[in-house]
C-alpha atoms as a PDB file:
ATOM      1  CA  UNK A   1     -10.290  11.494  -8.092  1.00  0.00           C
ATOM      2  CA  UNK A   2     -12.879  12.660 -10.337  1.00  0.00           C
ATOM      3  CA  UNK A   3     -16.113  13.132  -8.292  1.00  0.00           C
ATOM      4  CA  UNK A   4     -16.567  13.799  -4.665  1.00  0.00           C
ATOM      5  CA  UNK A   5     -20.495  14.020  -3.261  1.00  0.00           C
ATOM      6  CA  UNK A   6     -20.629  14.576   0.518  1.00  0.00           C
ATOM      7  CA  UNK A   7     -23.775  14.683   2.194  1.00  0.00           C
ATOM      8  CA  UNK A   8     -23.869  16.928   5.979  1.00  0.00           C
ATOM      9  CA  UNK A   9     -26.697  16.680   8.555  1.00  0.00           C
ATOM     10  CA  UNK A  10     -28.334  14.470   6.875  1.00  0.00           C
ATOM     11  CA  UNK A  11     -28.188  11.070  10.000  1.00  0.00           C
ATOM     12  CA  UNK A  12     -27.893  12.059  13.114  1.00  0.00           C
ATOM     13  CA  UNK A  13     -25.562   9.117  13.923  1.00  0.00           C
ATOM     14  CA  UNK A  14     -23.473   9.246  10.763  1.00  0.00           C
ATOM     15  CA  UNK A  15     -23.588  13.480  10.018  1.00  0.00           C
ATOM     16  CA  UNK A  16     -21.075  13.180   7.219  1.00  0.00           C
ATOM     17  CA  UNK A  17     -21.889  10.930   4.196  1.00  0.00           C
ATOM     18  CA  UNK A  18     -19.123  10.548   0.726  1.00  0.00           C
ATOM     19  CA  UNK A  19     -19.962   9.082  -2.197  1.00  0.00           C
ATOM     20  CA  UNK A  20     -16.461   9.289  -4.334  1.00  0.00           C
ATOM     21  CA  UNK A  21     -15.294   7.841  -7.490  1.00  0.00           C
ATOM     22  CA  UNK A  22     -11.077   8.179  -7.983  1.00  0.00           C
ATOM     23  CA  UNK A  23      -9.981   8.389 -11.597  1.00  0.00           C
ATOM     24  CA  UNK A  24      -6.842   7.750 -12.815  1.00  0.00           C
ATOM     25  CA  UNK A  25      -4.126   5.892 -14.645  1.00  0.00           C
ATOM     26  CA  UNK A  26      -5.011   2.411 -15.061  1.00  0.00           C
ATOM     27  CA  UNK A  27      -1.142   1.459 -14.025  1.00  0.00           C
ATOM     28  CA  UNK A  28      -1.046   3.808 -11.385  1.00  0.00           C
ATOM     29  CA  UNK A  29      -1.192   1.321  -7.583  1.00  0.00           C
ATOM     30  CA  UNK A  30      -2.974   2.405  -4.822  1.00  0.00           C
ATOM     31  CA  UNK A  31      -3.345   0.796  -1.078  1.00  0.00           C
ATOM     32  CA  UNK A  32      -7.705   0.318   0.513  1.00  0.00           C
ATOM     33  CA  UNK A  33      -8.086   2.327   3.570  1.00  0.00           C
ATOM     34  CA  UNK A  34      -5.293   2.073   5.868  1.00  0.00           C
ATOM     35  CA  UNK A  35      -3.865   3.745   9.405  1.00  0.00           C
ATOM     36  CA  UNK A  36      -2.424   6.633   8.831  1.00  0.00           C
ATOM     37  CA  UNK A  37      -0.975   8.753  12.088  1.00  0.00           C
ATOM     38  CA  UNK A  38       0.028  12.520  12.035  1.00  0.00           C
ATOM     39  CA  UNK A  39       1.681  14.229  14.440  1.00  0.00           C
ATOM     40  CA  UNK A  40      -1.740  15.204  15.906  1.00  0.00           C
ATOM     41  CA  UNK A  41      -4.429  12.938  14.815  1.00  0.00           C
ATOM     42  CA  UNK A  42      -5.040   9.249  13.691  1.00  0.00           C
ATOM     43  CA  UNK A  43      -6.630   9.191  10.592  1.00  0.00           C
ATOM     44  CA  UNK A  44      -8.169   6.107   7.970  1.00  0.00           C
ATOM     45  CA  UNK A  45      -7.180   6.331   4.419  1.00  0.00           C
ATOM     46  CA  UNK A  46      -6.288   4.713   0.745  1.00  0.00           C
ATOM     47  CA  UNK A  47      -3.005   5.444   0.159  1.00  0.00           C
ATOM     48  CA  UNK A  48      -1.115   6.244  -3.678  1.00  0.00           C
ATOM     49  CA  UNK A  49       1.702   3.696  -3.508  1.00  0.00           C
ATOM     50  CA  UNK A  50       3.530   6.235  -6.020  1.00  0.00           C
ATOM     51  CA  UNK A  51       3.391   9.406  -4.460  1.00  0.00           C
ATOM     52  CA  UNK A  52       2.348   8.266  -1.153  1.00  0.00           C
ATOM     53  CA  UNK A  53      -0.789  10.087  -0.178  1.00  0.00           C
ATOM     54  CA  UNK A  54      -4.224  10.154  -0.650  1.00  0.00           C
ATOM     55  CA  UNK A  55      -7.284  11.795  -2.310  1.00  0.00           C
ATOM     56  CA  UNK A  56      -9.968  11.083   0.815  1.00  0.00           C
ATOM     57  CA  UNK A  57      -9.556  10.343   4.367  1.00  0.00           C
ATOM     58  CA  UNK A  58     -11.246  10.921   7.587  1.00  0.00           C
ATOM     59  CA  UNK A  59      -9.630  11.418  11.617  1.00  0.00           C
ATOM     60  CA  UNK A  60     -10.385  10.185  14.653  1.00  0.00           C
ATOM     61  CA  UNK A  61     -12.584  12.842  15.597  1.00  0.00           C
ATOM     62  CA  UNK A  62     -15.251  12.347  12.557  1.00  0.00           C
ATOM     63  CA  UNK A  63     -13.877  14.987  10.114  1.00  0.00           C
ATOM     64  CA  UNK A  64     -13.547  14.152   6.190  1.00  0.00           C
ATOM     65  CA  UNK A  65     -11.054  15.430   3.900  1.00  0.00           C
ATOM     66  CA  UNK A  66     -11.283  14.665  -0.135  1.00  0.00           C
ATOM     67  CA  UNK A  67      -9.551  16.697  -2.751  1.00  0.00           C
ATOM     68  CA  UNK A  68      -9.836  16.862  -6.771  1.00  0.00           C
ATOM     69  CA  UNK A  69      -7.327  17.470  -9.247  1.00  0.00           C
ATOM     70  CA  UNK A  70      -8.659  20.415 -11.748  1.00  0.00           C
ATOM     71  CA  UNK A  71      -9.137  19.644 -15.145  1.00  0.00           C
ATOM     72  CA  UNK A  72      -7.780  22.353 -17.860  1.00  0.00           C
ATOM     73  CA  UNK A  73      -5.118  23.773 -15.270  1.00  0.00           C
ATOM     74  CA  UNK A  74      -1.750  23.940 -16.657  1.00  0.00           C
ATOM     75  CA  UNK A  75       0.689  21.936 -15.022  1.00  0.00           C
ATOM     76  CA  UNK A  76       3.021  22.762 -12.302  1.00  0.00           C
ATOM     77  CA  UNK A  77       6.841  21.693 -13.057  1.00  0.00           C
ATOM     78  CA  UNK A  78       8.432  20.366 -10.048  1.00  0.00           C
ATOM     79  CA  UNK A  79       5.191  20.599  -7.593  1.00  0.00           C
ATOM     80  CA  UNK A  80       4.731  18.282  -4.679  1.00  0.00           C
ATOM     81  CA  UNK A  81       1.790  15.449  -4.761  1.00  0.00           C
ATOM     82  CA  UNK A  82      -1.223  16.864  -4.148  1.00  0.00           C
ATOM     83  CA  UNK A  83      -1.991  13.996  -2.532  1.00  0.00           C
ATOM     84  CA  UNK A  84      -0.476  15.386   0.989  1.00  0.00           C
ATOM     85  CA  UNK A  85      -2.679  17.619   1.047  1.00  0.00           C
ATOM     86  CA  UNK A  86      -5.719  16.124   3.395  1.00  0.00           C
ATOM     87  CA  UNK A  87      -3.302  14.412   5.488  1.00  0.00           C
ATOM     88  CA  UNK A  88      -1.882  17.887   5.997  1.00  0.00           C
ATOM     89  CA  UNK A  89      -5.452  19.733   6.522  1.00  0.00           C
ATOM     90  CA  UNK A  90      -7.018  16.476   9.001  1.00  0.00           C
ATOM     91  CA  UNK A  91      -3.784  16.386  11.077  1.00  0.00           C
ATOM     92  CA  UNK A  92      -4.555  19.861  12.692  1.00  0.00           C
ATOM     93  CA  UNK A  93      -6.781  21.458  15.657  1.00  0.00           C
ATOM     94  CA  UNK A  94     -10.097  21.986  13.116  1.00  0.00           C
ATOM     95  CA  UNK A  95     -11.387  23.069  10.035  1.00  0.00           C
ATOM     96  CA  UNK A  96      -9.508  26.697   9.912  1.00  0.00           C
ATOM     97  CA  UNK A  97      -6.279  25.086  11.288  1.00  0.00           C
ATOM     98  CA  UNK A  98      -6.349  23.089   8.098  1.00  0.00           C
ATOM     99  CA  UNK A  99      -7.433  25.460   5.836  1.00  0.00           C
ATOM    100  CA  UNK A 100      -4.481  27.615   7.246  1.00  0.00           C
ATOM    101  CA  UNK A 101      -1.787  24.862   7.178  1.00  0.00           C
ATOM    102  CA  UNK A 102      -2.950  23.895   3.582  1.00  0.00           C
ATOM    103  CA  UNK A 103      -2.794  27.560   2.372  1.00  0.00           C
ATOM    104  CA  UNK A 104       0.511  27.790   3.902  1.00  0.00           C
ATOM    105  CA  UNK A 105       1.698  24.812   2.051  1.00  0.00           C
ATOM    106  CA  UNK A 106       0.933  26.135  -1.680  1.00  0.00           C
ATOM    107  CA  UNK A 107       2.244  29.190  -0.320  1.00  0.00           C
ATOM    108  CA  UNK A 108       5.575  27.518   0.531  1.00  0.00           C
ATOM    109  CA  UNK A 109       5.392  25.359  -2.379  1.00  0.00           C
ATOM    110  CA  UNK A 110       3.996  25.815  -5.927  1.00  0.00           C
ATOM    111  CA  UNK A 111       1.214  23.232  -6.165  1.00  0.00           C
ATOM    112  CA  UNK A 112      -1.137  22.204  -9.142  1.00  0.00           C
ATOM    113  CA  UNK A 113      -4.430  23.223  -9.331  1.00  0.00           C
ATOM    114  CA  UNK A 114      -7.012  21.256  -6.631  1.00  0.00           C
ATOM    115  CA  UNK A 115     -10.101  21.351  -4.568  1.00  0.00           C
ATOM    116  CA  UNK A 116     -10.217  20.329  -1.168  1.00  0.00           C
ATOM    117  CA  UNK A 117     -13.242  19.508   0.890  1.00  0.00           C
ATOM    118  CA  UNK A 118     -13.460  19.669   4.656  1.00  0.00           C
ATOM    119  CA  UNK A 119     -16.228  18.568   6.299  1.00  0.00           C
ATOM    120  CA  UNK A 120     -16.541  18.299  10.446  1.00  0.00           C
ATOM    121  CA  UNK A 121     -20.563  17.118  10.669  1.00  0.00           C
ATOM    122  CA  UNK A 122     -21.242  21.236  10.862  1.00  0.00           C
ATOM    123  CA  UNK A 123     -19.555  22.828   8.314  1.00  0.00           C
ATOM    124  CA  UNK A 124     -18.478  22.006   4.955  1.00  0.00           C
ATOM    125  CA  UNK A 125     -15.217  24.457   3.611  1.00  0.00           C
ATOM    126  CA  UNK A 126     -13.493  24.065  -0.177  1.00  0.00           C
ATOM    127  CA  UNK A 127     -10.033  24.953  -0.966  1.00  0.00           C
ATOM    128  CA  UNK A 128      -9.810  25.366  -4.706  1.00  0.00           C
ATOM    129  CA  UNK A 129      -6.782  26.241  -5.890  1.00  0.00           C
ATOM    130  CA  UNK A 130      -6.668  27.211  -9.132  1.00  0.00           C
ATOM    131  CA  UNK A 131      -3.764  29.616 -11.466  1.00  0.00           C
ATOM    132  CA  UNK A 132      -2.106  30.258  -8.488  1.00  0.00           C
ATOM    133  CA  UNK A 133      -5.123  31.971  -6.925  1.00  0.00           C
ATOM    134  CA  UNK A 134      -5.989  30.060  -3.622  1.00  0.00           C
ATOM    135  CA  UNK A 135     -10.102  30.591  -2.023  1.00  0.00           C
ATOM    136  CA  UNK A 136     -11.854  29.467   0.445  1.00  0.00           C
ATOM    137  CA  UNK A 137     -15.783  29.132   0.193  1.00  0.00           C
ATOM    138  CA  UNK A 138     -18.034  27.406   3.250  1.00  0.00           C
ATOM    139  CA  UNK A 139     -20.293  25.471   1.564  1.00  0.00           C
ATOM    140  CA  UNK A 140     -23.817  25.818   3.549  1.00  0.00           C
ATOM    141  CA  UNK A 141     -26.246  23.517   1.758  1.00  0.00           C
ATOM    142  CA  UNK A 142     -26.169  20.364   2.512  1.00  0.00           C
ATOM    143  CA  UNK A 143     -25.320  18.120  -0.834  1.00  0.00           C
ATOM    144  CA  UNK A 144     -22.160  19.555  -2.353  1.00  0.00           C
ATOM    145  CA  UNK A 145     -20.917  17.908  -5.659  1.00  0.00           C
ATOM    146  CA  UNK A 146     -17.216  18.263  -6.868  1.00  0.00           C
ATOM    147  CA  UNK A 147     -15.980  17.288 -10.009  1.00  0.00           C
ATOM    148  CA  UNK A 148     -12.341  17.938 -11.720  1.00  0.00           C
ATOM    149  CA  UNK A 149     -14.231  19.275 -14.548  1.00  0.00           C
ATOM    150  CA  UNK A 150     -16.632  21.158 -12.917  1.00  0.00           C
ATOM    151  CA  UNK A 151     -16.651  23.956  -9.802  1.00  0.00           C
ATOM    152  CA  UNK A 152     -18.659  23.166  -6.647  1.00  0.00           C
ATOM    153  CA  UNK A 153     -22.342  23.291  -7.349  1.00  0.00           C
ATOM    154  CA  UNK A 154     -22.045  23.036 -10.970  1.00  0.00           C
ATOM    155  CA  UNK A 155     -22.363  19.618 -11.858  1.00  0.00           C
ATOM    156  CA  UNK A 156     -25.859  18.140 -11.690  1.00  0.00           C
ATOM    157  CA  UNK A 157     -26.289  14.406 -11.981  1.00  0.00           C
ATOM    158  CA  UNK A 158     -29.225  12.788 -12.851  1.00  0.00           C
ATOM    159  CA  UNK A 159     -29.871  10.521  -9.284  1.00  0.00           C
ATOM    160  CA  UNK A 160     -28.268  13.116  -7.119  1.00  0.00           C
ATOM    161  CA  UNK A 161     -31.634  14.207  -6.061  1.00  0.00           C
ATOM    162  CA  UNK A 162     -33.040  10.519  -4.802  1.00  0.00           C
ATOM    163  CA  UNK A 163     -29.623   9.921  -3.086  1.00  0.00           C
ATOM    164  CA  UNK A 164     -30.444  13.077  -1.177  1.00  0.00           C
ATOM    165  CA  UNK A 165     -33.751  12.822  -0.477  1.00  0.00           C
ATOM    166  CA  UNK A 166     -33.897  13.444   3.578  1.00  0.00           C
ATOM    167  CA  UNK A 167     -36.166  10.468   4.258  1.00  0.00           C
ATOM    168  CA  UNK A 168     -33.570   7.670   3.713  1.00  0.00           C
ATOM    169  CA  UNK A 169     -32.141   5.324   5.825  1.00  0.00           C
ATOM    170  CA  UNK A 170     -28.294   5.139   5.794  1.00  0.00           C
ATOM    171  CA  UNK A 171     -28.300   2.037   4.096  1.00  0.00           C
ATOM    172  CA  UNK A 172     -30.705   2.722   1.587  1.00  0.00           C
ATOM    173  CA  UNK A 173     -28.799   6.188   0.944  1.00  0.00           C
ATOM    174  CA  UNK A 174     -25.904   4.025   0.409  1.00  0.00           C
ATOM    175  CA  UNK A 175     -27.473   2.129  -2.021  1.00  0.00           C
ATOM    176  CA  UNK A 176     -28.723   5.037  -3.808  1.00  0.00           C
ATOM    177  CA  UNK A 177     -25.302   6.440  -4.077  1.00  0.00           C
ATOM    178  CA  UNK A 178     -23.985   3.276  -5.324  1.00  0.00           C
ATOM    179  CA  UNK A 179     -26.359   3.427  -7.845  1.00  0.00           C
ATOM    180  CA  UNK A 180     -24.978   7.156  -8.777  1.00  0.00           C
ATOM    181  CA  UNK A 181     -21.198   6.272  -8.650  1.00  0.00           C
ATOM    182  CA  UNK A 182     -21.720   2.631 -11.482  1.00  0.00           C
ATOM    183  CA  UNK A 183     -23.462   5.634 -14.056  1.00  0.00           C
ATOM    184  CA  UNK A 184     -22.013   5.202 -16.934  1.00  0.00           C
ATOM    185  CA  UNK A 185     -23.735   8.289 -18.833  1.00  0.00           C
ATOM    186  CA  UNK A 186     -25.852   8.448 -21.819  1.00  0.00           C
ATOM    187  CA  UNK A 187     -28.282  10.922 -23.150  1.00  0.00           C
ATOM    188  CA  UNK A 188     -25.786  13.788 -22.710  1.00  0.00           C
ATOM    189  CA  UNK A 189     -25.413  12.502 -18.946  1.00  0.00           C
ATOM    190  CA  UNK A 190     -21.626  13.545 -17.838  1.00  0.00           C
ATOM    191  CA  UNK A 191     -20.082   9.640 -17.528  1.00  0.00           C
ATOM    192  CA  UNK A 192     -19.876   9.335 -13.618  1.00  0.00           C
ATOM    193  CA  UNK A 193     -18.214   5.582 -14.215  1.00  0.00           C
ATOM    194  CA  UNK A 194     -15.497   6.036 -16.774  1.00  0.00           C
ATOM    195  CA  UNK A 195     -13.826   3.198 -18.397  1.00  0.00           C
ATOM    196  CA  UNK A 196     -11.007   3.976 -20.560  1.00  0.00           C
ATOM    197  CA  UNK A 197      -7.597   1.449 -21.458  1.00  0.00           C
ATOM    198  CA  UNK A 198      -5.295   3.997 -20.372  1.00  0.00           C
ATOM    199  CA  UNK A 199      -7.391   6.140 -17.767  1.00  0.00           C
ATOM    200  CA  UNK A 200     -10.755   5.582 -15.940  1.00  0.00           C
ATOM    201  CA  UNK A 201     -12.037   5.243 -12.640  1.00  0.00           C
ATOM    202  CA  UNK A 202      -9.816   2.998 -10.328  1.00  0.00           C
ATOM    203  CA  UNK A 203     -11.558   3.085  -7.408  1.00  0.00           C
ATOM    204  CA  UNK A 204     -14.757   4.106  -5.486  1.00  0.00           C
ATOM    205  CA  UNK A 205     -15.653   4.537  -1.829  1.00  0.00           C
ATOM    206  CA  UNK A 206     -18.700   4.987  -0.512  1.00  0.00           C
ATOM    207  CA  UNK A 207     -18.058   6.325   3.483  1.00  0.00           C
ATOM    208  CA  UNK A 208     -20.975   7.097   6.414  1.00  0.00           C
ATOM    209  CA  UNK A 209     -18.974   8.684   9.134  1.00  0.00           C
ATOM    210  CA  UNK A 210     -20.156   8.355  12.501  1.00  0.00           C
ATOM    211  CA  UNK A 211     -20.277  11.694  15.046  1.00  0.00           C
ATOM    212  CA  UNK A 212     -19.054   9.361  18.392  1.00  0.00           C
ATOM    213  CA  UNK A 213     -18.247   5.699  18.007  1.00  0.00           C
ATOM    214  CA  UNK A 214     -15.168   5.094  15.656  1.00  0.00           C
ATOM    215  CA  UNK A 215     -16.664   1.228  15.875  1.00  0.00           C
ATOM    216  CA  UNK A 216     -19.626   2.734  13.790  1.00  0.00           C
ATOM    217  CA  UNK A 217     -17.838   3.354  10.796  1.00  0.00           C
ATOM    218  CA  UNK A 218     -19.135   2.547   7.367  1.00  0.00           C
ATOM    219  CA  UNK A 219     -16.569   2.516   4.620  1.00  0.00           C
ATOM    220  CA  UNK A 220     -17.415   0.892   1.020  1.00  0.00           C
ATOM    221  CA  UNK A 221     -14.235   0.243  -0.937  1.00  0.00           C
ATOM    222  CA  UNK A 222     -14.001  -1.083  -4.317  1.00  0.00           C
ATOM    223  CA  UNK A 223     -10.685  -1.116  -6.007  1.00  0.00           C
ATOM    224  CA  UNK A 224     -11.885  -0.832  -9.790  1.00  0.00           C
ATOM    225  CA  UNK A 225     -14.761   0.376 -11.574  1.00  0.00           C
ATOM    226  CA  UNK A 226     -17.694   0.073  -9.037  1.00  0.00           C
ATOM    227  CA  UNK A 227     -19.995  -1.176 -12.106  1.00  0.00           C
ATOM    228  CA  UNK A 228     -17.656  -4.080 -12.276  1.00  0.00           C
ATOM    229  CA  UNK A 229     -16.434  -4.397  -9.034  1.00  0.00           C
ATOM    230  CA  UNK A 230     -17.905  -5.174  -5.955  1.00  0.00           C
ATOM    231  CA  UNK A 231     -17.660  -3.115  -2.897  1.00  0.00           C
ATOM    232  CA  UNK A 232     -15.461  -4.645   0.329  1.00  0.00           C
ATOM    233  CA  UNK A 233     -16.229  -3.200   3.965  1.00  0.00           C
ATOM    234  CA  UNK A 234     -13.770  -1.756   5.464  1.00  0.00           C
ATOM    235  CA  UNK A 235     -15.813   0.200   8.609  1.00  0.00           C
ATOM    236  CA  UNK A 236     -13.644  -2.540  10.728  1.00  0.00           C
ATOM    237  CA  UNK A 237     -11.195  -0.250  10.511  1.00  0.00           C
ATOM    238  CA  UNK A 238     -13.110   2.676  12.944  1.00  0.00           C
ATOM    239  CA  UNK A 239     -11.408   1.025  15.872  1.00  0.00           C
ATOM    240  CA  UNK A 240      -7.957   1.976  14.636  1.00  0.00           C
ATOM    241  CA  UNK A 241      -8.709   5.485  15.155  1.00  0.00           C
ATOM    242  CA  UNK A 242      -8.944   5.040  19.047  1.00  0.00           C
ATOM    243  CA  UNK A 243      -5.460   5.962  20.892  1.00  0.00           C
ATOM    244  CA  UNK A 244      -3.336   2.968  21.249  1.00  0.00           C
ATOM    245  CA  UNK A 245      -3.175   1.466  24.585  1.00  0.00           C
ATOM    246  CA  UNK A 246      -0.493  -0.117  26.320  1.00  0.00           C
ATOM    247  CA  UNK A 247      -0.071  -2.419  29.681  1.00  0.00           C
ATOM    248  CA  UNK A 248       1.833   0.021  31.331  1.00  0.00           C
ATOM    249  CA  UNK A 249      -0.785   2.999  30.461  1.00  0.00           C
ATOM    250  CA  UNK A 250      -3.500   1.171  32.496  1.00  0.00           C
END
C-alpha cells in the first residue's frame, strides 16, 4: 500500500478514521475485507491471495493496524511477507503487546523495510523498520499521513487539510477523503491515484471504526483505482467480529 491517512479523536462514535490507497502489481490478486481469527482476537481484513496477509485490518475491540512497504530500501533475500505483520500486532493484549510481538518477529526473522500503524481510538504508535534499524514513535497529533516514499509527517497533500477539518460529519469526512484518495496529481502534486500498466493503485478503502458497536462499522472498499472504481460497503461485516455463539453456549 502506498498511502495510509488515519484520523484519531476526531467522532466520538467512530474515534478512528483510514483513508488508504494499496499500490501494487496490477497481476498481483487480493480478497475485500474478510474474517480473519487469531489466536486471541477476531479481526476484518483484505487478504493477498499470494502471500496471504494483509496491509490494513482492524479487531474486534476497535483497534486499526495498516502497514507500508518503504520505498528505496534494499531488498531482503528470503524475508517473510510483510503482510503478517498486522495480523501479528492486532492479535495481541494492546498496542505495546503488538509493538513487542512485531519487534520480536523482525528480530526472529530478517524482514524488509515497513511502517506499521497502530491505532486504539487513544493512541496512534508507528513501527518503521528501516536498514535493519527497528523504532517506535507515538504519534500524538491527530492526522498522521504515511506514504512508502515518504516518513510520517512528511508528506503534505493538497485536501488533507479539508478532510481534517474538525467540523465534519462522518459522512461528509468520508467524502472528503474520497475526494483525496481519486487525486491524480498535477502541478507538482505527489500522484495520490496512480495508474500505471504494470503497477498502480489496486485498491482503496476508506474505514470509520466505531469505539462500541461492531454493527456500526463503516468500511468503503473498492477493488481498483478509486477514480475509476466505485466504492462497495462492506461495514456489514462489523457483526463478524462478535464471538460466535452456539446452542449449547446459551
Amino acid at each position: 500500500m502506498c498511502l495510509l491517512v488515519v484520523l484519531r479523536g476526531l467522532h466520538a462514535d467512530h474515534p478512528i478514521v483510514v483513508a488508504a490507497n494499496r499500490d501494487e502489481r496490477r497481476d498481483r490478486r487480493a480478497a475485500p475485507p474478510g474474517l480473519w481469527v487469531g489466536q486471541r482476537r477476531r479481526l476484518l481484513s483484505p487478504r493477498d491471495r499470494q502471500a496471504g496477509g494483509t496491509w490494513l485490518a482492524i479487531d474486534d475491540r476497535g483497534r486499526f493496524a495498516g502497514i507500508t512497504n518503504l520505498a528505496g530500501v534494499p531488498p531482503v533475500p528470503d524475508a517473510p511477507s510483510r503482510g503478517h505483520l498486522p495480523h501479528l500486532a492486532l492479535d495481541q493484549t494492546d498496542l505495546d503487546a503488538g509493538v513487542q510481538a512485531v519487534v520480536a518477529k523482525v528480530r526472529e526473522h530478517a524482514h524488509a523495510g515497513f511502517q506499521l500503524v497502530l491505532c486504539d481510538g487513544k493512541r496512534t504508535l508507528i513501527v518503521r523498520h528501516a536498514r535493519g534499524v527497528v523504532q517506535t514513535i507515538e504519534w500524538l497529533e491527530s492526522l498522521l499521513v504515511v506514504s512508502n516514499e515518504h516518513e510520517p509527517g512528511q508528506l503534505v497533500l493538497r485536501t488533507q487539510a479539508a478532510a481534517s477539518a474538525p467540523a465534519l460529519s462522518l459522512p461528509t469526512r468520508l467524502d472528503a477523503l474520497a475526494t483525496l484518495l481519486r487525486d491524480r496529481g498535477g502541478d507538482a502534486q505527489h500522484p495520490v491515484c496512480k495508474h500505471g500498466e504494470v503497477y498502480g493503485t489496486v485498491s482503496s478503502s476508506l474505514l470509520a471504526v466505531p469505539a462500541g458497536d461492531p454493527g456500526q462499522l463503516v468500511w468503503r472498499f473498492a477493488a481498483g483505482p478509486p477514480d475509476v472504481t466505485e466504492y462497495r460497503n462492506y461495514g456489514n461485516l462489523g457483526s463478524r467480529l462478535l464471538p460466535d455463539i452456539h446452542p449449547s453456549d446459551q
